[in-house]
C-alpha atoms as a PDB file:
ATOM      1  CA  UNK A   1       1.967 -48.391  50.786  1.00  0.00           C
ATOM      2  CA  UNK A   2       2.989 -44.528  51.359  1.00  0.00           C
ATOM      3  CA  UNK A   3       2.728 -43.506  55.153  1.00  0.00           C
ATOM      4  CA  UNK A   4       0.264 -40.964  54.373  1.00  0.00           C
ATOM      5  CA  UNK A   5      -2.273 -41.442  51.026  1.00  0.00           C
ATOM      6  CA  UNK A   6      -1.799 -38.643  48.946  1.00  0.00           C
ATOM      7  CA  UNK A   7       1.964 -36.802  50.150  1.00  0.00           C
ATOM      8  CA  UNK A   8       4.797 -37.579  48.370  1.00  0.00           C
ATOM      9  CA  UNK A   9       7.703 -38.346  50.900  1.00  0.00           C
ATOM     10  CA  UNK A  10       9.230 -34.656  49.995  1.00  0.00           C
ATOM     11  CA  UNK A  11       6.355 -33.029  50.848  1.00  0.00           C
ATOM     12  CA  UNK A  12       6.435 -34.935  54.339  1.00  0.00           C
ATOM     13  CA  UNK A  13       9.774 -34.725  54.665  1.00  0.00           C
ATOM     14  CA  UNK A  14       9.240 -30.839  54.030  1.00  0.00           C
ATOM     15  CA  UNK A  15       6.371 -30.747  56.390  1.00  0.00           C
ATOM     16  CA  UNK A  16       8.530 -33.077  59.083  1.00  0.00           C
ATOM     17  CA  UNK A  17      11.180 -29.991  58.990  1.00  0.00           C
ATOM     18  CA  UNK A  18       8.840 -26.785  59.132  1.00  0.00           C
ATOM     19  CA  UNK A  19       7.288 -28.923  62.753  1.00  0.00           C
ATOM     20  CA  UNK A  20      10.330 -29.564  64.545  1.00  0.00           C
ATOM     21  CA  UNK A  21      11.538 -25.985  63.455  1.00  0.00           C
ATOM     22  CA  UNK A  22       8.314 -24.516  64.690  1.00  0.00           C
ATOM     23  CA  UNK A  23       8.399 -26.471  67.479  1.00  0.00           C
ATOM     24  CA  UNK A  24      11.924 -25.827  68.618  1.00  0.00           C
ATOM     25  CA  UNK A  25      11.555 -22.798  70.814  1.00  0.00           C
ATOM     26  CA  UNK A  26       8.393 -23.979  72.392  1.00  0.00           C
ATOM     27  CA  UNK A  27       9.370 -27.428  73.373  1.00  0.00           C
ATOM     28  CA  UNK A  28      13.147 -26.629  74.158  1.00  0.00           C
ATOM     29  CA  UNK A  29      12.534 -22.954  75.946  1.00  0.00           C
ATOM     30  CA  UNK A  30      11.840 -23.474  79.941  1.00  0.00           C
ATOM     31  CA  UNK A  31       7.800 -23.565  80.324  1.00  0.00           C
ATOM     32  CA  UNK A  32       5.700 -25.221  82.996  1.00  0.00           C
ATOM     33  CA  UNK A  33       6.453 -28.744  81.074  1.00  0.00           C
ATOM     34  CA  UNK A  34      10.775 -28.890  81.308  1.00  0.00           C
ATOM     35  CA  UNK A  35      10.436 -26.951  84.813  1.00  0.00           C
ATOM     36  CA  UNK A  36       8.101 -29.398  85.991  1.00  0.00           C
ATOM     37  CA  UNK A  37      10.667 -32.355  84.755  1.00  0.00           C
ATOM     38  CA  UNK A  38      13.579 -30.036  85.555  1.00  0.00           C
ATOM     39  CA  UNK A  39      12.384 -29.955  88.970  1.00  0.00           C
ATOM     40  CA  UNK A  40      11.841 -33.620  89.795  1.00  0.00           C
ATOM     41  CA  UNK A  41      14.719 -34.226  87.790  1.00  0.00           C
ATOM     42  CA  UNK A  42      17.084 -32.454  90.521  1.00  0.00           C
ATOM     43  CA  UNK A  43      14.908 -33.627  93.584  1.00  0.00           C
ATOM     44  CA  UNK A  44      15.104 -37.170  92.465  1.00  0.00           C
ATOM     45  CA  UNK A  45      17.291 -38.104  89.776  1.00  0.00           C
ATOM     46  CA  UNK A  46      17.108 -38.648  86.328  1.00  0.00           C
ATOM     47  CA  UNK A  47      15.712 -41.880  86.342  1.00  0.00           C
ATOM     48  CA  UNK A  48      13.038 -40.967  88.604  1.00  0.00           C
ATOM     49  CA  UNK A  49      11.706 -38.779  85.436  1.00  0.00           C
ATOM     50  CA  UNK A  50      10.971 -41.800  83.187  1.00  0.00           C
ATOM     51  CA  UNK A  51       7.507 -43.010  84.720  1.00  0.00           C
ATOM     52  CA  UNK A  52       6.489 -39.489  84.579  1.00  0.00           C
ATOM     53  CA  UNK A  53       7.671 -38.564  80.779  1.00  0.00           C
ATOM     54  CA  UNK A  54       6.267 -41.802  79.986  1.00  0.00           C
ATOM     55  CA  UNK A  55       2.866 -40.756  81.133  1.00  0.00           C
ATOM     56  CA  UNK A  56       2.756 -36.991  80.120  1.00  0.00           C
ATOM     57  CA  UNK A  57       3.860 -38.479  76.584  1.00  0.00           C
ATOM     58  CA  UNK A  58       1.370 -41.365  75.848  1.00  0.00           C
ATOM     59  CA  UNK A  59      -1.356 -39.024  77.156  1.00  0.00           C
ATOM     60  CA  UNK A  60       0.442 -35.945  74.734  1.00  0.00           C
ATOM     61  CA  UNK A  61       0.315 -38.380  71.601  1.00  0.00           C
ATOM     62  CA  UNK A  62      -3.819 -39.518  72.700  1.00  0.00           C
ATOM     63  CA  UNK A  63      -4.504 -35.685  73.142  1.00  0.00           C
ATOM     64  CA  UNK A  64      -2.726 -34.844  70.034  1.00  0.00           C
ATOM     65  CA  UNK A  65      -4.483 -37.561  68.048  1.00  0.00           C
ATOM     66  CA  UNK A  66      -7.540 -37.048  69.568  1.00  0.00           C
ATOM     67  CA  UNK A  67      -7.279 -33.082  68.545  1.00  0.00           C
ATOM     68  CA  UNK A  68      -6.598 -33.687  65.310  1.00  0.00           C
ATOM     69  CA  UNK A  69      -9.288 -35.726  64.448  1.00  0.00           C
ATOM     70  CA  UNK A  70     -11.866 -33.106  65.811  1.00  0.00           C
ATOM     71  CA  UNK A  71     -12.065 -33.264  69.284  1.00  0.00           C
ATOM     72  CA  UNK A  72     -10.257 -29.465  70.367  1.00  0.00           C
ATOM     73  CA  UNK A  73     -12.616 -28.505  67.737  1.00  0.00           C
ATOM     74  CA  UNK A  74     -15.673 -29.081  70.166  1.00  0.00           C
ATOM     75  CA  UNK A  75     -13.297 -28.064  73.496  1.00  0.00           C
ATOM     76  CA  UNK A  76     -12.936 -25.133  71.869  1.00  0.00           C
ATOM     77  CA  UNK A  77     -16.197 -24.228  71.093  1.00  0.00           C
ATOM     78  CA  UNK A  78     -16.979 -24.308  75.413  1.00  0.00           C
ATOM     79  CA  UNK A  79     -14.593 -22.187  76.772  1.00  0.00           C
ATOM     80  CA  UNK A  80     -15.744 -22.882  80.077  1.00  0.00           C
ATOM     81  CA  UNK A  81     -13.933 -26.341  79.415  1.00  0.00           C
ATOM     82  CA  UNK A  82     -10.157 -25.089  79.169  1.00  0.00           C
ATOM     83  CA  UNK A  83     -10.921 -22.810  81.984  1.00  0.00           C
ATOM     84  CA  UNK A  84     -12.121 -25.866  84.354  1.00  0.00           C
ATOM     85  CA  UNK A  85      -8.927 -27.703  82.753  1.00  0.00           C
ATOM     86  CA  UNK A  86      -6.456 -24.447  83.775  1.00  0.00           C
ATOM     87  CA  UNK A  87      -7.986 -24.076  87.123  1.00  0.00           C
ATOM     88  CA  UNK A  88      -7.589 -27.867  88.048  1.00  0.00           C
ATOM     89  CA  UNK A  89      -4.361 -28.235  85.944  1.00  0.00           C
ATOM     90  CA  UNK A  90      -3.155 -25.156  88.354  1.00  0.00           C
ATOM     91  CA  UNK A  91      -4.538 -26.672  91.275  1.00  0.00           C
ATOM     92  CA  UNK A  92      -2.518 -30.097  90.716  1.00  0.00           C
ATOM     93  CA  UNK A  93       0.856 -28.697  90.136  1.00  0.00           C
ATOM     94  CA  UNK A  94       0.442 -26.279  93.444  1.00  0.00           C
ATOM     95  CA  UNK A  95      -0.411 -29.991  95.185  1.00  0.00           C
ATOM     96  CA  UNK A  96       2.868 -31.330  93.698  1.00  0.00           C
ATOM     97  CA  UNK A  97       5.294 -28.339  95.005  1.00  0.00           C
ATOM     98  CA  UNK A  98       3.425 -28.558  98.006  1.00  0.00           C
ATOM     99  CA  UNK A  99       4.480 -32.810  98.443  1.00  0.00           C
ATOM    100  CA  UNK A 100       8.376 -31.288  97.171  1.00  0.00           C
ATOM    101  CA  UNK A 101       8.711 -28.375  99.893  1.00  0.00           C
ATOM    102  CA  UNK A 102       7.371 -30.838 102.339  1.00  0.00           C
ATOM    103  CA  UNK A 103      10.129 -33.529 101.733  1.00  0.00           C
ATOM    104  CA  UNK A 104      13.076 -34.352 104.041  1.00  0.00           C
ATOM    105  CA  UNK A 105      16.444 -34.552 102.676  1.00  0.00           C
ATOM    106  CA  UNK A 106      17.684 -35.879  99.384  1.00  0.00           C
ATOM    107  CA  UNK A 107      19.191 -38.961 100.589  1.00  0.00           C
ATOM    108  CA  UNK A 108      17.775 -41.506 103.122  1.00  0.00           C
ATOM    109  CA  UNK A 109      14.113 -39.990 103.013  1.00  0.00           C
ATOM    110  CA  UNK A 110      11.662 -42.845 103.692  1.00  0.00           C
ATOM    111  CA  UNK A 111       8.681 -41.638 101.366  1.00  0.00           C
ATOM    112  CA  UNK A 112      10.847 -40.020  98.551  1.00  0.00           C
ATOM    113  CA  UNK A 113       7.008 -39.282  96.870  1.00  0.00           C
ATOM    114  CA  UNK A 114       8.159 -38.193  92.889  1.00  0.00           C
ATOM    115  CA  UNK A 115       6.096 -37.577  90.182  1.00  0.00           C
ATOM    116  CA  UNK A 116       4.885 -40.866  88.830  1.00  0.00           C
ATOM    117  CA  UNK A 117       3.143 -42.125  85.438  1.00  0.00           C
ATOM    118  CA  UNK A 118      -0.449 -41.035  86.644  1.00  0.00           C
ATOM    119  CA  UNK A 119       1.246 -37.528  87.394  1.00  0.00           C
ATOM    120  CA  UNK A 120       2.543 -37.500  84.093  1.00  0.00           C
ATOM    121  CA  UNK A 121      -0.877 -38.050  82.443  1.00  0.00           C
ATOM    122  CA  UNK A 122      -2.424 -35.678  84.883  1.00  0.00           C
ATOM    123  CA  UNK A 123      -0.448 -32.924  84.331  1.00  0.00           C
ATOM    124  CA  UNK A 124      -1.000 -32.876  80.433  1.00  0.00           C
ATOM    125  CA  UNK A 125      -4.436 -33.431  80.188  1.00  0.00           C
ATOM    126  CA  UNK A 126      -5.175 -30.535  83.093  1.00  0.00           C
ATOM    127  CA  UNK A 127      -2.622 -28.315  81.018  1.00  0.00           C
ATOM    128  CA  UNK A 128      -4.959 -25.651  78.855  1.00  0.00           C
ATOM    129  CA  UNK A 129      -2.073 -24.300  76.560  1.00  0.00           C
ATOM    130  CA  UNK A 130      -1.259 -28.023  75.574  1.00  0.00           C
ATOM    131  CA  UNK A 131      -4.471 -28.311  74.216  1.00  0.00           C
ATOM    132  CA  UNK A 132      -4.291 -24.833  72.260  1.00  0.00           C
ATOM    133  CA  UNK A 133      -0.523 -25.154  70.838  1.00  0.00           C
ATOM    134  CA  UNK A 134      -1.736 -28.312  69.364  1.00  0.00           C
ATOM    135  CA  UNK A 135      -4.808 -27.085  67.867  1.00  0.00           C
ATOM    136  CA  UNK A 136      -2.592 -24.278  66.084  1.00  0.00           C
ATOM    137  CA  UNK A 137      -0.336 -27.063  65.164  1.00  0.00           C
ATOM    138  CA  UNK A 138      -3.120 -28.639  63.444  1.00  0.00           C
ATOM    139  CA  UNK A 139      -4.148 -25.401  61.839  1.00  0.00           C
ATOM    140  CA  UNK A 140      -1.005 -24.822  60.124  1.00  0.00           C
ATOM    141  CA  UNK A 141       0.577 -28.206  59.079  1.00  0.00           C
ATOM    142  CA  UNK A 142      -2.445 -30.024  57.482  1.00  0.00           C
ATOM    143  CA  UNK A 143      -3.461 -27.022  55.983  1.00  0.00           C
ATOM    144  CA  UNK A 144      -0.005 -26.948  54.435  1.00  0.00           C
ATOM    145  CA  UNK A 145      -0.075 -29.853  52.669  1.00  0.00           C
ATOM    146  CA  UNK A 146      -3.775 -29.539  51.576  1.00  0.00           C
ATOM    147  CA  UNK A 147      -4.637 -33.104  52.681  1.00  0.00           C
ATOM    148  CA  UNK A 148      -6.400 -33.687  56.362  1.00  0.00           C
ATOM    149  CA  UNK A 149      -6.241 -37.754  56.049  1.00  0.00           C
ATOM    150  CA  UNK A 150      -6.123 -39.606  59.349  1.00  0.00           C
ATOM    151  CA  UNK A 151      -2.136 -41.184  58.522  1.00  0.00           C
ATOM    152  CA  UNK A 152      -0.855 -37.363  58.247  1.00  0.00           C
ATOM    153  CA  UNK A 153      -2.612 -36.572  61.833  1.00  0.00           C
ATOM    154  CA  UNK A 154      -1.343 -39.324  62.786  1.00  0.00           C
ATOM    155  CA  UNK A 155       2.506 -38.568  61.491  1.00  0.00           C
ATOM    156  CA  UNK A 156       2.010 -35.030  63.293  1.00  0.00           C
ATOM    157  CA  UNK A 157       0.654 -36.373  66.532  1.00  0.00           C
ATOM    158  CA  UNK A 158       4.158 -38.782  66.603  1.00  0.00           C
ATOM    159  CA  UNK A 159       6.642 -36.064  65.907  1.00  0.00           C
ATOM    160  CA  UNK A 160       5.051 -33.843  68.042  1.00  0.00           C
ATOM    161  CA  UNK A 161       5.183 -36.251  71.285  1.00  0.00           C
ATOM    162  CA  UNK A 162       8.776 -37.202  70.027  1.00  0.00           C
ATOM    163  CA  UNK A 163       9.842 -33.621  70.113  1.00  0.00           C
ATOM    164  CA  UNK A 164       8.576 -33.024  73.301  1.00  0.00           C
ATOM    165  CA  UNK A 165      10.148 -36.267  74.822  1.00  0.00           C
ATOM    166  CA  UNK A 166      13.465 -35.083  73.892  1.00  0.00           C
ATOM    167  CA  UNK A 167      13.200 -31.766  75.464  1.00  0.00           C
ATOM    168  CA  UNK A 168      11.436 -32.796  78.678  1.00  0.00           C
ATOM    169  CA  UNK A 169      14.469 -35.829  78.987  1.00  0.00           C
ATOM    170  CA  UNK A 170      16.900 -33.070  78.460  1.00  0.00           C
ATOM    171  CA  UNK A 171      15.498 -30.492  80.945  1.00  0.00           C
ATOM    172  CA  UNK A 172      15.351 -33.450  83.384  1.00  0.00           C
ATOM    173  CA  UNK A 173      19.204 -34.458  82.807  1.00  0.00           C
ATOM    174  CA  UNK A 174      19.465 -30.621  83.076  1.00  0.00           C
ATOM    175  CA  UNK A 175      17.856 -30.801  86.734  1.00  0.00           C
ATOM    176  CA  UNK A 176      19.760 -33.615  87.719  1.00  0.00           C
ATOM    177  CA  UNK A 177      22.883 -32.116  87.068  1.00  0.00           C
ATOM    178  CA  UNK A 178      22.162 -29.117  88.643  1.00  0.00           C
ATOM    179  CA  UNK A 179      21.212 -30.947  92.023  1.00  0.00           C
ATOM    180  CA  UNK A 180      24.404 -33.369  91.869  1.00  0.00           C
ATOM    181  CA  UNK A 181      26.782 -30.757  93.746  1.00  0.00           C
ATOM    182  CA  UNK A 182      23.690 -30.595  96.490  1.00  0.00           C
ATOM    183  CA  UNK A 183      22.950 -33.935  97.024  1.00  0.00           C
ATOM    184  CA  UNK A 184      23.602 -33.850 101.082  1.00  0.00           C
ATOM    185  CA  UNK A 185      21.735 -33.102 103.993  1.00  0.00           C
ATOM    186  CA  UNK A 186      22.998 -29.506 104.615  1.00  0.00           C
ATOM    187  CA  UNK A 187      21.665 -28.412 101.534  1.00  0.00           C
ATOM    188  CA  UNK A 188      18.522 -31.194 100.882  1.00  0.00           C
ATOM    189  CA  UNK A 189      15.714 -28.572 102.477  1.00  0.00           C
ATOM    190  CA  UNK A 190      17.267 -25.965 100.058  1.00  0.00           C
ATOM    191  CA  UNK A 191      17.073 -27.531  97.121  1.00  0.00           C
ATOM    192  CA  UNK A 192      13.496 -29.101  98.129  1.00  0.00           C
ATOM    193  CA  UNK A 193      12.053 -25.513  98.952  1.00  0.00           C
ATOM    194  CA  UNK A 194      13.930 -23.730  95.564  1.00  0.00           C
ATOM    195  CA  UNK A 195      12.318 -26.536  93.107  1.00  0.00           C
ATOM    196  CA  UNK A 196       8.985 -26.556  95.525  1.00  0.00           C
ATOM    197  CA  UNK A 197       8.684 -22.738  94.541  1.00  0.00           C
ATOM    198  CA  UNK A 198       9.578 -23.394  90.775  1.00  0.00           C
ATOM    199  CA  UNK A 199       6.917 -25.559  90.153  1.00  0.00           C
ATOM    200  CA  UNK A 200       4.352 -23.092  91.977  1.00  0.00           C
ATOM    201  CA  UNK A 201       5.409 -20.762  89.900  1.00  0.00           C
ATOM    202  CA  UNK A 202       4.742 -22.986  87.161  1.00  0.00           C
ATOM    203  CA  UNK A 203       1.335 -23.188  88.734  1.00  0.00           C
ATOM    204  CA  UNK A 204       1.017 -19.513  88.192  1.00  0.00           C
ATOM    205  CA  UNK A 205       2.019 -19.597  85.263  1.00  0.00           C
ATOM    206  CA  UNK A 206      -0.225 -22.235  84.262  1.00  0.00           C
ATOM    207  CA  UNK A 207      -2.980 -19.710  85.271  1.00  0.00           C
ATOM    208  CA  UNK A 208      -2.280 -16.710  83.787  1.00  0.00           C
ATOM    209  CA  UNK A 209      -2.040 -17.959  80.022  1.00  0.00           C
END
């Protein structure tokens, strides 16, 4: 049985290249997603990232699925709805650089409070422009093919999250490596207060799109 009634596997194949292409700059660029990872990423390691990712990318493939099959549709019909979402979403990720300027040094640190799976979730689902790149996704790739069925949203929902994973892992290794020369106490409240201020400005950033 094909994946997706309907689409030969050239035509998905075809489609599967125009997404990542199209996605490319906007997952792999630095936005308020790969700073956010970029940041923990150098404040607590790489494999302090993965309960986070995790979360941020089972709630991106719901959200994506859950957009494609109608649901941004209605969110964007009440625009009062993404502003509530960019307000809180803003809110949350001032909270988090808040927790990282507040933290002690890098090593040693009995609380070392980074971003968790919850965090994860939260910060996609209070993230407006999530919610709008997808629904232009959705706009231009089943369109393409000429065939809506629920296997193709599906198929886009998957390489989406996918994509995303790979950048947000990267930006995170990114981070890490970054922090690895500065992993002492002399330069701990630095580092905490330089990532603390990245992800506020993500905040802002967050608020002004």
């Amino acid at each position: 049985m094909p994946l997706v009634s309907g689409i030969n596997r050239l035509v998905m194949l075809e489609l599967t290249i125009k997404l990542v292409l199209f996605l490319f700059p906007l997952a792999y660029s630095p936005g308020p997603g790969n700073m956010f990872f970029a940041a923990n990423g150098a404040r607590f390691g790489f494999a302090a990232t993965f309960s986070a990712n995790a979360g941020y990318h089972l709630a991106t493939w719901v959200v994506t699925l859950a957009i494609g099959l109608g649901f941004g549709l209605v969110a964007l019909q009440f625009p009062t709805f993404l502003l509530a979402i960019k307000y809180l979403g803003s809110a949350y990720v001032l909270y988090l650089a808040w927790l990282l300027v507040k933290a002690g040094t890098l090593e040693g640190q009995a609380d070392p409070r980074h971003a968790g799976f919850v965090d994860g979730m939260v910060l996609l689902i209070l993230n407006p422009k999530a919610y709008l790149i997808i629904a232009l996704i959705f706009t231009q790739f089943t369109s393409s093919t000429g065939v809506a069925s629920f296997w193709l949203i599906v198929w886009i929902s998957t390489v989406f999250t996918i994509n995303n994973l790979v950048a947000f892992s990267l930006w995170a290794a990114v981070g890490d490596g970054l922090a690895t020369a500065f992993r002492n106490d002399a330069h701990a409240r630095k580092l905490n207060l330089f990532f603390g201020v990245t992800l506020a400005a993500v905040a802002v950033w967050m608020l002004l799109r």
